[in-house]
N, C-alpha and C. Protein backbone atom coordinates (compact mmCIF):
# COMPACT_ATOMS: atom_id res chain seq x y z
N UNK A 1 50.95 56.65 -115.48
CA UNK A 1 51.37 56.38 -116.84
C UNK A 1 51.24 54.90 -117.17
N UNK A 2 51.81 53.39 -116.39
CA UNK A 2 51.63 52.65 -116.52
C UNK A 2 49.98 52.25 -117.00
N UNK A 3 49.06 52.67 -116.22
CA UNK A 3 48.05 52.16 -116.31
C UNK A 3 47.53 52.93 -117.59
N UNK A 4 47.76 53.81 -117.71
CA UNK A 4 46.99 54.18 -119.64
C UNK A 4 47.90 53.42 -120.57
N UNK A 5 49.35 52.66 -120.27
CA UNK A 5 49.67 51.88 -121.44
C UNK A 5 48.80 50.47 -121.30
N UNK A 6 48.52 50.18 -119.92
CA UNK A 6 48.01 48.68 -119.79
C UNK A 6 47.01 48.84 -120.30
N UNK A 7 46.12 50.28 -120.58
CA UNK A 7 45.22 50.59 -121.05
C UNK A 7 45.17 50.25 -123.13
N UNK A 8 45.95 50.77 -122.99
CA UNK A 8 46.13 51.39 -124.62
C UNK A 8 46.28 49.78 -125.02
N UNK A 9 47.47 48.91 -123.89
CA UNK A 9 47.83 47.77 -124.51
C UNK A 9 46.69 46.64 -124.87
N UNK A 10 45.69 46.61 -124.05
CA UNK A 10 44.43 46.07 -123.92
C UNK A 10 44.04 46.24 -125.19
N UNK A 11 43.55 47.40 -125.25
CA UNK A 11 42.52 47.65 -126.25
C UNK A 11 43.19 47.18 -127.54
N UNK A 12 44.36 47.28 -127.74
CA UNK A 12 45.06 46.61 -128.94
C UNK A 12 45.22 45.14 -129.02
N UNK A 13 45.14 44.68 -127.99
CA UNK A 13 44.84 43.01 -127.80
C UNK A 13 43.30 42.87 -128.01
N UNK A 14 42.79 43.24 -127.79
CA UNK A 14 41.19 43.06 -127.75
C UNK A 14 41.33 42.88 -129.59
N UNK A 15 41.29 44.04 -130.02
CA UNK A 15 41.36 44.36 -131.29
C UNK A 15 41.92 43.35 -132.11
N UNK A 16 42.84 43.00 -132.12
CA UNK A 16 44.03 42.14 -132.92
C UNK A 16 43.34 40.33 -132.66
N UNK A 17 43.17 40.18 -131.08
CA UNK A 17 42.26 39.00 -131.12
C UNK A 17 41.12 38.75 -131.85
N UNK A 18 40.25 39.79 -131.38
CA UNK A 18 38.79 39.51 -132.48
C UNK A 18 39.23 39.36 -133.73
N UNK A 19 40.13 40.29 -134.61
CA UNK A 19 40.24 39.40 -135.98
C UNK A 19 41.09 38.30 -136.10
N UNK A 20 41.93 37.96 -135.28
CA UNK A 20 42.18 36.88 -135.50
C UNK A 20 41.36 35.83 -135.23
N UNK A 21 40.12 35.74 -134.41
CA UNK A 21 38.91 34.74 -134.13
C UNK A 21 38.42 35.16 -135.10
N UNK A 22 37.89 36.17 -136.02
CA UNK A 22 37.20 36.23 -136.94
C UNK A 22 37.66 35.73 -137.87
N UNK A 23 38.88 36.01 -138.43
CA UNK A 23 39.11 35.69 -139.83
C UNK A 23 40.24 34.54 -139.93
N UNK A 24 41.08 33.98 -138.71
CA UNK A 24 41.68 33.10 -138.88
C UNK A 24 41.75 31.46 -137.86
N UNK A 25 40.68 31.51 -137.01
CA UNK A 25 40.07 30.60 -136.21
C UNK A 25 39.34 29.44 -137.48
N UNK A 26 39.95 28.18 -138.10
CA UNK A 26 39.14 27.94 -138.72
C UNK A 26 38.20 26.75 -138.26
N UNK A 27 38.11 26.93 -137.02
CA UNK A 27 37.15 25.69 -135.96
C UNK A 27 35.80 26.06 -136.21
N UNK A 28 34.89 24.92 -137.21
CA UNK A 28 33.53 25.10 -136.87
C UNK A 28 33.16 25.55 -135.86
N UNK A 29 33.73 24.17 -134.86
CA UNK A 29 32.63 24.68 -133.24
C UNK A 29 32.65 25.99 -132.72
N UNK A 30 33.53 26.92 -132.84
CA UNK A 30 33.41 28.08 -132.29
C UNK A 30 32.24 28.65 -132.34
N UNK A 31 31.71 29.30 -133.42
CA UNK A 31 30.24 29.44 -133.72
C UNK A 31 30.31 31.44 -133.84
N UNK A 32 29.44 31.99 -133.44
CA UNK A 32 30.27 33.10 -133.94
C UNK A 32 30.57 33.79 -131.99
N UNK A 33 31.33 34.39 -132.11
CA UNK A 33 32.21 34.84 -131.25
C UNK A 33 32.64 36.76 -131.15
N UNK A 34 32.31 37.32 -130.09
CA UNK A 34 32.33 38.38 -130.07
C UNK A 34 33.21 38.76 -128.78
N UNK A 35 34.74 39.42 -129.26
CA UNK A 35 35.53 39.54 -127.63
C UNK A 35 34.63 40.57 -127.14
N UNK A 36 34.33 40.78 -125.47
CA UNK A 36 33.85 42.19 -125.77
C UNK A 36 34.48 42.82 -124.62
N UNK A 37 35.62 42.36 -123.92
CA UNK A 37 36.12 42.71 -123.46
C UNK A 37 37.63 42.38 -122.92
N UNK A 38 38.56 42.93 -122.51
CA UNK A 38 39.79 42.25 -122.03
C UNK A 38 40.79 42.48 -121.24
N UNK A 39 40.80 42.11 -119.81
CA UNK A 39 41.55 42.60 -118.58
C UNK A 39 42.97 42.20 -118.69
N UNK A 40 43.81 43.07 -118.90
CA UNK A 40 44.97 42.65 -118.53
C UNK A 40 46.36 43.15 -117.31
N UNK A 41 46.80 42.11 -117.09
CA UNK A 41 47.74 42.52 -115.60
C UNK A 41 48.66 43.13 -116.25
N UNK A 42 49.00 44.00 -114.90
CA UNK A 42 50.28 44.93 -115.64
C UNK A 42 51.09 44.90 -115.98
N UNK A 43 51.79 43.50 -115.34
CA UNK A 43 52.90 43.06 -116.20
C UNK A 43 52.46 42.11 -117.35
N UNK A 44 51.76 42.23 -117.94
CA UNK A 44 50.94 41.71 -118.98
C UNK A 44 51.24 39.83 -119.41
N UNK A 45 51.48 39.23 -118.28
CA UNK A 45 51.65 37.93 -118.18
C UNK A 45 49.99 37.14 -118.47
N UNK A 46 49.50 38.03 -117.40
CA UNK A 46 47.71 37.32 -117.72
C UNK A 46 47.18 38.59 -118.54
N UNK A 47 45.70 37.85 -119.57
CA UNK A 47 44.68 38.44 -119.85
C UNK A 47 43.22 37.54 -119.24
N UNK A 48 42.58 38.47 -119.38
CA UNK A 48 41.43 37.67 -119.09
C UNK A 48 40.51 37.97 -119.99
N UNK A 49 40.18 37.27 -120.99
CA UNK A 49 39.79 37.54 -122.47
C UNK A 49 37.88 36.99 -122.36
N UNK A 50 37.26 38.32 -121.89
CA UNK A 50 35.58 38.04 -122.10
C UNK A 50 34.66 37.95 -123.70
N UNK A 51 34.42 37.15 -123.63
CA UNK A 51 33.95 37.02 -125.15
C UNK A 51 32.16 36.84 -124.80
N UNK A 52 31.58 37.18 -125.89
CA UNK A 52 29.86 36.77 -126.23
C UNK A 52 30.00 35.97 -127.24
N UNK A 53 28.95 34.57 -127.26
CA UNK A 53 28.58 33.59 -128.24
C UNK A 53 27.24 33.68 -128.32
N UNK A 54 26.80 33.58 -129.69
CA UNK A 54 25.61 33.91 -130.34
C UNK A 54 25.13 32.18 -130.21
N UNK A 55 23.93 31.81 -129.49
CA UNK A 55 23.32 30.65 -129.45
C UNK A 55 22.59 30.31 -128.43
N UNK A 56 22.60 28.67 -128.06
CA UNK A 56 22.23 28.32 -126.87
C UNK A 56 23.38 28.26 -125.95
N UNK A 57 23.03 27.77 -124.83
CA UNK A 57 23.95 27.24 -123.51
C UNK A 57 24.81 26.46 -124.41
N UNK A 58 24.49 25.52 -124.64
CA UNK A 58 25.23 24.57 -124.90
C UNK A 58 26.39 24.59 -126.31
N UNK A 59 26.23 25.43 -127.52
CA UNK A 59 26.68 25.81 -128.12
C UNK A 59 27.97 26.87 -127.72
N UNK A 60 27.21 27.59 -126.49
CA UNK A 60 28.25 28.66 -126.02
C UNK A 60 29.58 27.89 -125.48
N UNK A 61 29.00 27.04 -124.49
CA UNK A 61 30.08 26.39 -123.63
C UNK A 61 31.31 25.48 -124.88
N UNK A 62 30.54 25.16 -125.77
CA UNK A 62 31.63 24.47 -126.97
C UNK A 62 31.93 25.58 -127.54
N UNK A 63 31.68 26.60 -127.88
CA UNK A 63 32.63 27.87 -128.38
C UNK A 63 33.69 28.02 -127.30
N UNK A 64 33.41 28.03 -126.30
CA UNK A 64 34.39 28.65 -125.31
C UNK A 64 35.49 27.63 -125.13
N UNK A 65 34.99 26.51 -125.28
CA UNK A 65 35.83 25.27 -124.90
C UNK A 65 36.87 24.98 -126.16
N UNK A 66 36.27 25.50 -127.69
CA UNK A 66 37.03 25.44 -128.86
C UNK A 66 38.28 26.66 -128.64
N UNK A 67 38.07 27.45 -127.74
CA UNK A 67 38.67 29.04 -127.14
C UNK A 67 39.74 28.12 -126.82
N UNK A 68 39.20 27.84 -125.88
CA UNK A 68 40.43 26.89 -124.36
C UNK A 68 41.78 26.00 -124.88
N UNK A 69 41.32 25.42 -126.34
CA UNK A 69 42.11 24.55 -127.08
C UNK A 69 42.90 25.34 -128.23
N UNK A 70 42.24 26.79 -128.32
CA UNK A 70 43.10 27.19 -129.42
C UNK A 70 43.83 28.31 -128.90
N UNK A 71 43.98 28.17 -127.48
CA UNK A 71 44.87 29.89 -126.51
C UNK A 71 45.90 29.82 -127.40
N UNK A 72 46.78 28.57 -127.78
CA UNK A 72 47.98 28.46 -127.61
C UNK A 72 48.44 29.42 -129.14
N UNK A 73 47.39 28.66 -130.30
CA UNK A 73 47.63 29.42 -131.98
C UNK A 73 47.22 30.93 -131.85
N UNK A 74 46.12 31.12 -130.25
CA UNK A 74 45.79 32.66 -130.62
C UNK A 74 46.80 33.09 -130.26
N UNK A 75 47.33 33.12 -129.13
CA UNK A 75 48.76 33.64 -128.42
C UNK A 75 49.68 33.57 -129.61
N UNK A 76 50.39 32.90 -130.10
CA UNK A 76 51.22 33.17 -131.44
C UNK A 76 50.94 33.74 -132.02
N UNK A 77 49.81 33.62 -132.59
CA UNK A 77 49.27 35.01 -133.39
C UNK A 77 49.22 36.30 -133.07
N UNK A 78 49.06 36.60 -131.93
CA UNK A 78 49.08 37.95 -131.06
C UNK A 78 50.70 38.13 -131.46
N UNK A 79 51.71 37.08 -130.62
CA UNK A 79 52.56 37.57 -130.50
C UNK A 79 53.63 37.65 -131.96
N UNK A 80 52.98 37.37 -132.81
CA UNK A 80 53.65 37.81 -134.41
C UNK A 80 53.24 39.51 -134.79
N UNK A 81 51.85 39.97 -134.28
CA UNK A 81 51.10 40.83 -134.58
C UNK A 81 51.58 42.27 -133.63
N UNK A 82 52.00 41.52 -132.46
CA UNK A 82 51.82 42.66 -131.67
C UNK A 82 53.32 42.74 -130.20
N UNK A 83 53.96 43.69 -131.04
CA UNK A 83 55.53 43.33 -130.30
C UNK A 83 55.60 44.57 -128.95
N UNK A 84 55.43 42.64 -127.60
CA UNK A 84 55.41 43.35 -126.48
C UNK A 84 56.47 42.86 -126.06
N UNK A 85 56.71 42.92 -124.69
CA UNK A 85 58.23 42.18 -124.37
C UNK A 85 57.48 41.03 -123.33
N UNK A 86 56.23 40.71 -123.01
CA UNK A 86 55.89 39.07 -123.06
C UNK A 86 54.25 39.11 -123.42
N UNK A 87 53.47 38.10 -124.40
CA UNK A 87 52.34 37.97 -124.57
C UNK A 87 51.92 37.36 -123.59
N UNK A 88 50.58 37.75 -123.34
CA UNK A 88 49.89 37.04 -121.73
C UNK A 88 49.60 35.84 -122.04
N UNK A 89 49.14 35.14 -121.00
CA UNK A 89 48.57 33.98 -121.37
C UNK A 89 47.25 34.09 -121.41
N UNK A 90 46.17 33.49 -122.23
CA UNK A 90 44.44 34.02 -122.38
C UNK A 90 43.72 32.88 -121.76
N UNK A 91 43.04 33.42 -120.78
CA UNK A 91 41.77 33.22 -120.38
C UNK A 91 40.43 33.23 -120.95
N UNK A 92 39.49 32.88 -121.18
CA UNK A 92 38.36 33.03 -121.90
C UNK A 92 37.62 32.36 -120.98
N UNK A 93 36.54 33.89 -120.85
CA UNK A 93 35.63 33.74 -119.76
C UNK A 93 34.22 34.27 -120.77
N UNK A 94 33.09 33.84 -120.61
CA UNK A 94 31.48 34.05 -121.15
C UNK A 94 31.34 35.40 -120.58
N UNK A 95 31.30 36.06 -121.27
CA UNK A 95 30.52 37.09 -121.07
C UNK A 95 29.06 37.44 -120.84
N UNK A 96 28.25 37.08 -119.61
CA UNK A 96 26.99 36.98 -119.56
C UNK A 96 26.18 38.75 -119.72
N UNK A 97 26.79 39.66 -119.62
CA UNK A 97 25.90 40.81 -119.73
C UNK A 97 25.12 41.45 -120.54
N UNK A 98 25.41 40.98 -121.71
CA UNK A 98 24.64 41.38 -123.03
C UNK A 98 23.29 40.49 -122.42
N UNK A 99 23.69 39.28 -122.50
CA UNK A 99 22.12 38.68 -121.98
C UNK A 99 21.18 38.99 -121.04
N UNK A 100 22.29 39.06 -120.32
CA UNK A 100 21.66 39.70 -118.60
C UNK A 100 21.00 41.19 -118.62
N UNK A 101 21.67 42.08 -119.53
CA UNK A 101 21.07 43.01 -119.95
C UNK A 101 19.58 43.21 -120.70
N UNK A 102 20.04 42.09 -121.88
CA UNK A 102 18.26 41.91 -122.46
C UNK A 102 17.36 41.41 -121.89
N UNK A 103 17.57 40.41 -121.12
CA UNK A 103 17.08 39.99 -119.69
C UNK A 103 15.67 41.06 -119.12
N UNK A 104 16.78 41.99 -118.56
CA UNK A 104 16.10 42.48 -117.74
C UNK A 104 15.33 43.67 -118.63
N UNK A 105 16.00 43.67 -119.88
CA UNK A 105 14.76 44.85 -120.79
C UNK A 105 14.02 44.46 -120.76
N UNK A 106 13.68 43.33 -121.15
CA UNK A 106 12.76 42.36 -121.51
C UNK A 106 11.89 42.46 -120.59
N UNK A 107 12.12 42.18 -119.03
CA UNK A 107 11.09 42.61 -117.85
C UNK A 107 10.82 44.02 -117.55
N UNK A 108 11.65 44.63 -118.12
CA UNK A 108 10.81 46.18 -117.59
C UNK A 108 9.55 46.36 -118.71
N UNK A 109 10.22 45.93 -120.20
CA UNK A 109 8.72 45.55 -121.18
C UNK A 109 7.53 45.07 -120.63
N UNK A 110 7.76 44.15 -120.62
CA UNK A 110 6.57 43.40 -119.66
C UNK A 110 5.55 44.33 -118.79
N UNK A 111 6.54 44.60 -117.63
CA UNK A 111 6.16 45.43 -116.73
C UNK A 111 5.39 46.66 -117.52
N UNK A 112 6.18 47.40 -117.72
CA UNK A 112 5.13 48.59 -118.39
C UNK A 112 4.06 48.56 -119.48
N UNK A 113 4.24 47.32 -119.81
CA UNK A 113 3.00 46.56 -120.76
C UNK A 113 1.86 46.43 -119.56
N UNK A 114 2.14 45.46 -118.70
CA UNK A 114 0.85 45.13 -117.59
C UNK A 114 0.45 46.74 -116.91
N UNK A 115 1.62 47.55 -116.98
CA UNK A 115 0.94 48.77 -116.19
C UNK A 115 -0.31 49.44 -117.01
N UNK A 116 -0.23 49.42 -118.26
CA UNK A 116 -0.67 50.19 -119.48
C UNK A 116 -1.94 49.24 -119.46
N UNK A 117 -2.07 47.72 -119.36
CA UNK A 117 -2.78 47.31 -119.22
C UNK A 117 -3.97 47.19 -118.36
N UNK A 118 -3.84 47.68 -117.02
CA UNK A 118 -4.33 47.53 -115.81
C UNK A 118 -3.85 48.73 -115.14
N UNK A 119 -5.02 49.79 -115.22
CA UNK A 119 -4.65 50.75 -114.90
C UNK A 119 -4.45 51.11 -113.35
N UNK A 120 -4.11 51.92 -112.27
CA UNK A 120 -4.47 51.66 -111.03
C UNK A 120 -5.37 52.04 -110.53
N UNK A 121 -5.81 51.46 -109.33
CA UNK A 121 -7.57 51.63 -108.74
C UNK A 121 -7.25 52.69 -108.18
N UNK A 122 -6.13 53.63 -107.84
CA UNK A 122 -6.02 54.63 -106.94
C UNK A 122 -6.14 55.99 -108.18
N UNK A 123 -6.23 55.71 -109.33
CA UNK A 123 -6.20 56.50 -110.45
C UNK A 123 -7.89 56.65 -110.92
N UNK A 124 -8.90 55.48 -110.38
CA UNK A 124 -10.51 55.79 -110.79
C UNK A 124 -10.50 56.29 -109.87
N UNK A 125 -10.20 55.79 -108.80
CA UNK A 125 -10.96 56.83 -107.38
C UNK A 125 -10.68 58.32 -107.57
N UNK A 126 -9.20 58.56 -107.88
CA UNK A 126 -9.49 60.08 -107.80
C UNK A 126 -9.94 60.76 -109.08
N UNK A 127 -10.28 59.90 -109.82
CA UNK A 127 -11.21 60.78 -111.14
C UNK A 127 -12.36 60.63 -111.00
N UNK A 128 -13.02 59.74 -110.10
CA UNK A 128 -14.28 59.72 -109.58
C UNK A 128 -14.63 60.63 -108.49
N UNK A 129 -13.65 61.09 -107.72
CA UNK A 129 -13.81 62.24 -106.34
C UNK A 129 -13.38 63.57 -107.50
N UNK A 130 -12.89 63.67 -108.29
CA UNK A 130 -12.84 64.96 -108.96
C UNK A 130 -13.86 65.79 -109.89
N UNK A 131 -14.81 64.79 -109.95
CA UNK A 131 -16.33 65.10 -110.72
C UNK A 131 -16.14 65.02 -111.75
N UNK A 132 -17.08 65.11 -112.95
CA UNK A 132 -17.09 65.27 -114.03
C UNK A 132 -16.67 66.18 -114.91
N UNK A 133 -15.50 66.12 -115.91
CA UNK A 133 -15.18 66.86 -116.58
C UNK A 133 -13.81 66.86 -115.98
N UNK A 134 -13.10 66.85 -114.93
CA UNK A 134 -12.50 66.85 -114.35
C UNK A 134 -11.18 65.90 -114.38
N UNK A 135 -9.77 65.60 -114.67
CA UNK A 135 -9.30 64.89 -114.88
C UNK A 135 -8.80 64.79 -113.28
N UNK A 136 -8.00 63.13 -113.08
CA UNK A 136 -7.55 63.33 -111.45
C UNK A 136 -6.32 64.30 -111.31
N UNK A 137 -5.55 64.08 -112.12
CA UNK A 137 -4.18 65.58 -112.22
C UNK A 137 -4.86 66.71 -112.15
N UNK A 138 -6.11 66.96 -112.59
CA UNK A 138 -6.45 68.44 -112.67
C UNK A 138 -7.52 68.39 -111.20
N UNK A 139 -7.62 67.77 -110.61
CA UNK A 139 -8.42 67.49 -108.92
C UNK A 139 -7.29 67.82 -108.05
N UNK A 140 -6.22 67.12 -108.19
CA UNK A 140 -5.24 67.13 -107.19
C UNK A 140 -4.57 67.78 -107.10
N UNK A 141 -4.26 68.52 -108.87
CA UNK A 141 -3.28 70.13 -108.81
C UNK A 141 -3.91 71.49 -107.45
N UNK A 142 -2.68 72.03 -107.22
CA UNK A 142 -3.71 73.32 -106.41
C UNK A 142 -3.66 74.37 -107.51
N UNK A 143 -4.40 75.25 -107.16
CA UNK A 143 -5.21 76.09 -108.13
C UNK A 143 -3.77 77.07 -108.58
N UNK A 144 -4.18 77.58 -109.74
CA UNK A 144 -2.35 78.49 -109.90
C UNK A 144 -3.33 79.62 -109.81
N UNK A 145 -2.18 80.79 -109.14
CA UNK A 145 -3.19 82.13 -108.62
C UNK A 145 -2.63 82.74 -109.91
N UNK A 146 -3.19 83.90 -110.28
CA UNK A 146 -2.94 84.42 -111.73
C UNK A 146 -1.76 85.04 -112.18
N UNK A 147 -0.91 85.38 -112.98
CA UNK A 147 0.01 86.08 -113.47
C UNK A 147 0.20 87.57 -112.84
N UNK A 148 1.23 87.95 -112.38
CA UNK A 148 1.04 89.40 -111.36
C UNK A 148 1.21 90.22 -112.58
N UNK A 149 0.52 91.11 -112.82
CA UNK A 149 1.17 92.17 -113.71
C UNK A 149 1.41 93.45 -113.32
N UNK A 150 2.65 93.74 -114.11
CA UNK A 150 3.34 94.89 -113.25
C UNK A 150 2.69 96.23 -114.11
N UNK A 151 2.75 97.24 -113.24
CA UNK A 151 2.37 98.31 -113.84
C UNK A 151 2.61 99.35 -114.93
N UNK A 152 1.91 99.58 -115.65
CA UNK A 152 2.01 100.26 -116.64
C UNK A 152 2.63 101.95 -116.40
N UNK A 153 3.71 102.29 -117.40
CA UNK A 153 3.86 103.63 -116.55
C UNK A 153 3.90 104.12 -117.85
């Protein structure tokens, strides 16, 4: 039971933070800011508040760092919004997986681009040993023996 409230309680911190970074954070440097996730201990003393920043490196790290300086107004704000019997204290950690994720789309693109590009040499040979007319799937299939049909009565 505990752990589906630490559950439930999360997701309502998650929630209640992002608009308060959205609509009441009024720090340029932040830049835009996406929580996208948020661990909290069970006695809900710590969170560990993962956010995504839309930019470069260097933009991110001053969003996060504008984070670091404003725990104290987000925490009040939480705790006007959201009546627990103690607000955690917030952490704000980069969330690298969205990137890390496109990342690696990005190389399987690639990849199946160069495959499409450069077909394999083990793919002429066997359309060249399968003769003409002949595709290599249809060389290498074995023959299908015919449909049994059952008797007519």
């Amino acid at each position: 039971m505990a752990d589906g409230r630490v559950r439930r309680v999360a997701e309502q911190l998650q929630r209640e933070l992002a608009e308060i970074i959205r609509l009441e954070l009024k720090d340029p440097r932040a830049g835009l800011i996406t929580v996208t996730g948020l661990d909290l201990t069970t006695d809900f003393a710590y969170a560990k508040v993962f956010v995504s920043v839309f930019g470069e490196p260097e933009a991110q790290q001053a969003s996060l760092a504008t984070l670091r300086r404003a725990s104290g107004f987000l925490r009040s704000e939480l705790a006007r919004r959201i009546s627990i019997h103690q607000t955690p204290q917030l952490r704000f950690v980069l969330d690298e997986s969205i990137e890390r994720g496109s990342h690696l789309s990005a190389l399987i693109d690639r990849a199946v681009a160069e495959d499409r590009a450069h077909p394999a040499e083990g793919d002429d040979a066997a359309a060249s040993a399968a003769g003409p007319g002949l595709s290599a799937s249809a060389a290498a299939a074995p023959a299908k023996a015919p449909p049994r049909r059952s008797p007519s009565r």
